[in-house]
Every structure is written in structure tokens, then in C-alpha cells.
Protein backbone atom coordinates (compact mmCIF):
# COMPACT_ATOMS: atom_id res chain seq x y z
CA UNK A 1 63.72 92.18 110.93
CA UNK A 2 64.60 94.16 107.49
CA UNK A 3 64.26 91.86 104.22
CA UNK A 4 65.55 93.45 100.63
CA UNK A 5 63.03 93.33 98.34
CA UNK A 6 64.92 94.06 95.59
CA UNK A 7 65.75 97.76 93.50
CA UNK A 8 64.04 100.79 95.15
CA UNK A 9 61.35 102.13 93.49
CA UNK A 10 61.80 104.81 91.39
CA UNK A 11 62.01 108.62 92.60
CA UNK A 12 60.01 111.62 91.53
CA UNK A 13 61.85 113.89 89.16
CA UNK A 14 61.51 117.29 90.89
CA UNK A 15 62.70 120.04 89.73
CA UNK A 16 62.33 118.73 86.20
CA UNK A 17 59.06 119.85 83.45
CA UNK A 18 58.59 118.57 79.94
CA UNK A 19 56.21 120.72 78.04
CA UNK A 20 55.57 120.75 74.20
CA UNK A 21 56.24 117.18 73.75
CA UNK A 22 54.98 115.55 70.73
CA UNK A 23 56.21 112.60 68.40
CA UNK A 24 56.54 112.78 64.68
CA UNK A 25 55.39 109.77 62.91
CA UNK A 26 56.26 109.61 58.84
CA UNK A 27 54.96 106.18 58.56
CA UNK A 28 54.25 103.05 60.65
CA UNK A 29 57.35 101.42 59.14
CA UNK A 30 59.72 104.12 60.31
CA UNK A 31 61.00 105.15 63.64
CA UNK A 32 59.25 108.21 65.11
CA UNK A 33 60.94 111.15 66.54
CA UNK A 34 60.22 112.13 70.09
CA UNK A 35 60.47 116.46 70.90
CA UNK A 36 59.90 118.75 73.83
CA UNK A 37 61.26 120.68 76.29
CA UNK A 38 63.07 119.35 79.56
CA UNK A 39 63.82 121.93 82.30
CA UNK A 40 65.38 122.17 85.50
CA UNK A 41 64.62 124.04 88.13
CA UNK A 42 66.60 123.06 90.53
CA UNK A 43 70.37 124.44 91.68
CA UNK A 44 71.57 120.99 90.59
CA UNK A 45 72.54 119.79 87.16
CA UNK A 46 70.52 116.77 85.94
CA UNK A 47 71.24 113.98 83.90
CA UNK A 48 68.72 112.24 81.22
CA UNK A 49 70.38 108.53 80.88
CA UNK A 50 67.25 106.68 78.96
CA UNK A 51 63.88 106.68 78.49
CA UNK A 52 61.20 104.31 77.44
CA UNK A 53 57.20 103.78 76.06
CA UNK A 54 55.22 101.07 75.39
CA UNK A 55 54.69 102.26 72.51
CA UNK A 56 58.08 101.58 70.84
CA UNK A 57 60.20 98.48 70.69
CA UNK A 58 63.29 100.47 71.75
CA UNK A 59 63.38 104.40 72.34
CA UNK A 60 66.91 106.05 72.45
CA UNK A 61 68.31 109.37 73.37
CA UNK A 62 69.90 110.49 69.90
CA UNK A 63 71.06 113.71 68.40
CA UNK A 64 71.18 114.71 64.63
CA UNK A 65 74.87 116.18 63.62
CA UNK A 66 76.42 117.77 60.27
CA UNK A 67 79.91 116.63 59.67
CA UNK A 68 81.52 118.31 56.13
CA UNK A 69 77.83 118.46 54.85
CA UNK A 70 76.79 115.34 55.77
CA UNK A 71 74.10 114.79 58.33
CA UNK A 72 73.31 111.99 60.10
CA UNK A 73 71.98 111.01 63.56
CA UNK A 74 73.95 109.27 67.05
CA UNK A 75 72.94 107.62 69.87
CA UNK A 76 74.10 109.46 72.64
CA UNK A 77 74.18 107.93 76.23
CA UNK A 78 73.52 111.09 78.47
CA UNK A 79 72.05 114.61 78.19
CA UNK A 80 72.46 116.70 80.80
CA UNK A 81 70.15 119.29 81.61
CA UNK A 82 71.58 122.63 83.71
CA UNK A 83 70.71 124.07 86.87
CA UNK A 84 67.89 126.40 86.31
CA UNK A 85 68.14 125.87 82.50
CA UNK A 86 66.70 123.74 79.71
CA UNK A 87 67.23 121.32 77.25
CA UNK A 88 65.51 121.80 73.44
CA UNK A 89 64.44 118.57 71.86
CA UNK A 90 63.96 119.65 68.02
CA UNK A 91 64.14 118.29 64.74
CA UNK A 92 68.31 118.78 63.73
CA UNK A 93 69.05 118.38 67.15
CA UNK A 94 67.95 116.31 70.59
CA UNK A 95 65.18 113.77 70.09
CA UNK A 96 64.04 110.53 70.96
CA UNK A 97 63.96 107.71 68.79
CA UNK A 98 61.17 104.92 68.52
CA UNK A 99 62.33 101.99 66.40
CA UNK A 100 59.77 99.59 66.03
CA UNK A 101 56.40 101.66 66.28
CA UNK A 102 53.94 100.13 68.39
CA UNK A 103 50.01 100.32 66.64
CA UNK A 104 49.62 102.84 69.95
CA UNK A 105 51.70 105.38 67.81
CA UNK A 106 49.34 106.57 65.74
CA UNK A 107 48.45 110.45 64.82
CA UNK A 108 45.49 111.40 66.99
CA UNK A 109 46.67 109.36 69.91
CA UNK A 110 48.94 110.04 72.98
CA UNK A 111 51.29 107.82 74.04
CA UNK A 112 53.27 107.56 77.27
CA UNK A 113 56.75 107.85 77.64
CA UNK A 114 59.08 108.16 80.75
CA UNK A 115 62.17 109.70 81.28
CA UNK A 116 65.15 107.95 83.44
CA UNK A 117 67.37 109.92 85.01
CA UNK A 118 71.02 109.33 86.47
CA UNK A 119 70.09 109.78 90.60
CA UNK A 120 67.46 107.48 89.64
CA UNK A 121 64.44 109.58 89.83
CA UNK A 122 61.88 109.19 86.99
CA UNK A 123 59.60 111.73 84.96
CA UNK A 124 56.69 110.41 82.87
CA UNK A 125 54.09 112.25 80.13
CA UNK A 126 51.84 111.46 77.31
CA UNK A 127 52.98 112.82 73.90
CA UNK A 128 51.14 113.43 71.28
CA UNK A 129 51.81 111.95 68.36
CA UNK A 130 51.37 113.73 65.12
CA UNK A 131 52.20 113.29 61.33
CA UNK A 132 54.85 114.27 59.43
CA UNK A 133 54.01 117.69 58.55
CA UNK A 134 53.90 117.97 62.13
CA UNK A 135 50.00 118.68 62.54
């Protein structure tokens, strides 16, 4: 006898790396700013839909934009990430966003943060988190 024990558990991203990932923190107050470097290397586009850390109330998949001068950041529900290509998370452009900094985000420390993808499979790292000069 089979019983359903509810959603399956999450798959290993493979195929997928982060590397230079690192949060920018301004001040405690402020949301932080989540960047590194997804790539795929598999023959398969992939699809970023969310990601979360206990170290922020909410995080978000957002993307800074200039429209006639003005620029401003958006939520944006999905990022995909090419076959055998990349993905650059950098200030002006992708980031995360932490509203609602945790005391765990604090310069010095790491804090973890995983990736959700849209076939379900799941890629977690600790980031860094630095000031905001970056260092």
C-alpha cells in the first residue's frame, strides 16, 4: 500500500553554479541587495521563479530599469537562465531583494539563501554579506 505524504521533496539543481554571491547591506533599516552569478550547464534552459533566506522577511527576484532617465527597480516573476549560458546579478541590473533584514544580515557574516526553480529543483549557498562600499 502507497500513502501521499504530501509535496515531493525538493530536487537538486544540476547543471546550475552560483559563484561570486554576496549581499550589499547600506543599513539595517534598508533592504539589502543580493548579487552573483547563476549558470547553466546544461542543454536545457532554466527558470529562477523565487528564492528565499532566513535572513530576510521577504526576498524577491527584482531588476533595476531606466525609463526617460528615471531609474527605478521591478519585481519580476521569472529569470531564465540559457542552456550553457549565464545570468549576471549586478548592481543596475538582476538582484535579489531582502526587505526586512534579519540581525543574521550583518557585514562579516554569511547568510544562506536558496534558489527555487520552475521544474522544482532547488539550489542553496551562503552569501556574504558586505557593506555598502561593497568591502
Amino acid at each position: 500500500m502507497f500513502l501521499a505524504t504530501g509535496a515531493a521533496a525538493p530536487l537538486p539543481a544540476q547543471g546550475l553554479e552560483l559563484s561570486g554571491q554576496w549581499f550589499r547591506l547600506i543599513m539595517p533599516s534598508l533592504p539589502a541587495a543580493g548579487y552573483f552569478t547563476l549558470s547553466n550547464a546544461s542543454s536545457m534552459a532554466r527558470t529562477l521563479v523565487g528564492a528565499q533566506s532566513p535572513a530576510c522577511g521577504m526576498l524577491m527576484l527584482h531588476r533595476s530599469v531606466s525609463n526617460n532617465g528615471e531609474e527605478r527597480m521591478v519585481m519580476v516573476p521569472r529569470i531564465t537562465v540559457p542552456a550553457h549560458g549565464n545570468v549576471q546579478f549586478a548592481p543596475g541590473g538582476y538582484h535579489l531583494m531582502c526587505l526586512s533584514p534579519r540581525p543574521a544580515m550583518s557585514p562579516g557574516q554569511s547568510v544562506p539563501v536558496t534558489l527555487r526553480f520552475a521544474d522544482g529543483a532547488i539550489l542553496t549557498a551562503l552569501f556574504p554579506v558586505r557593506n555598502a562600499t561593497g568591502k
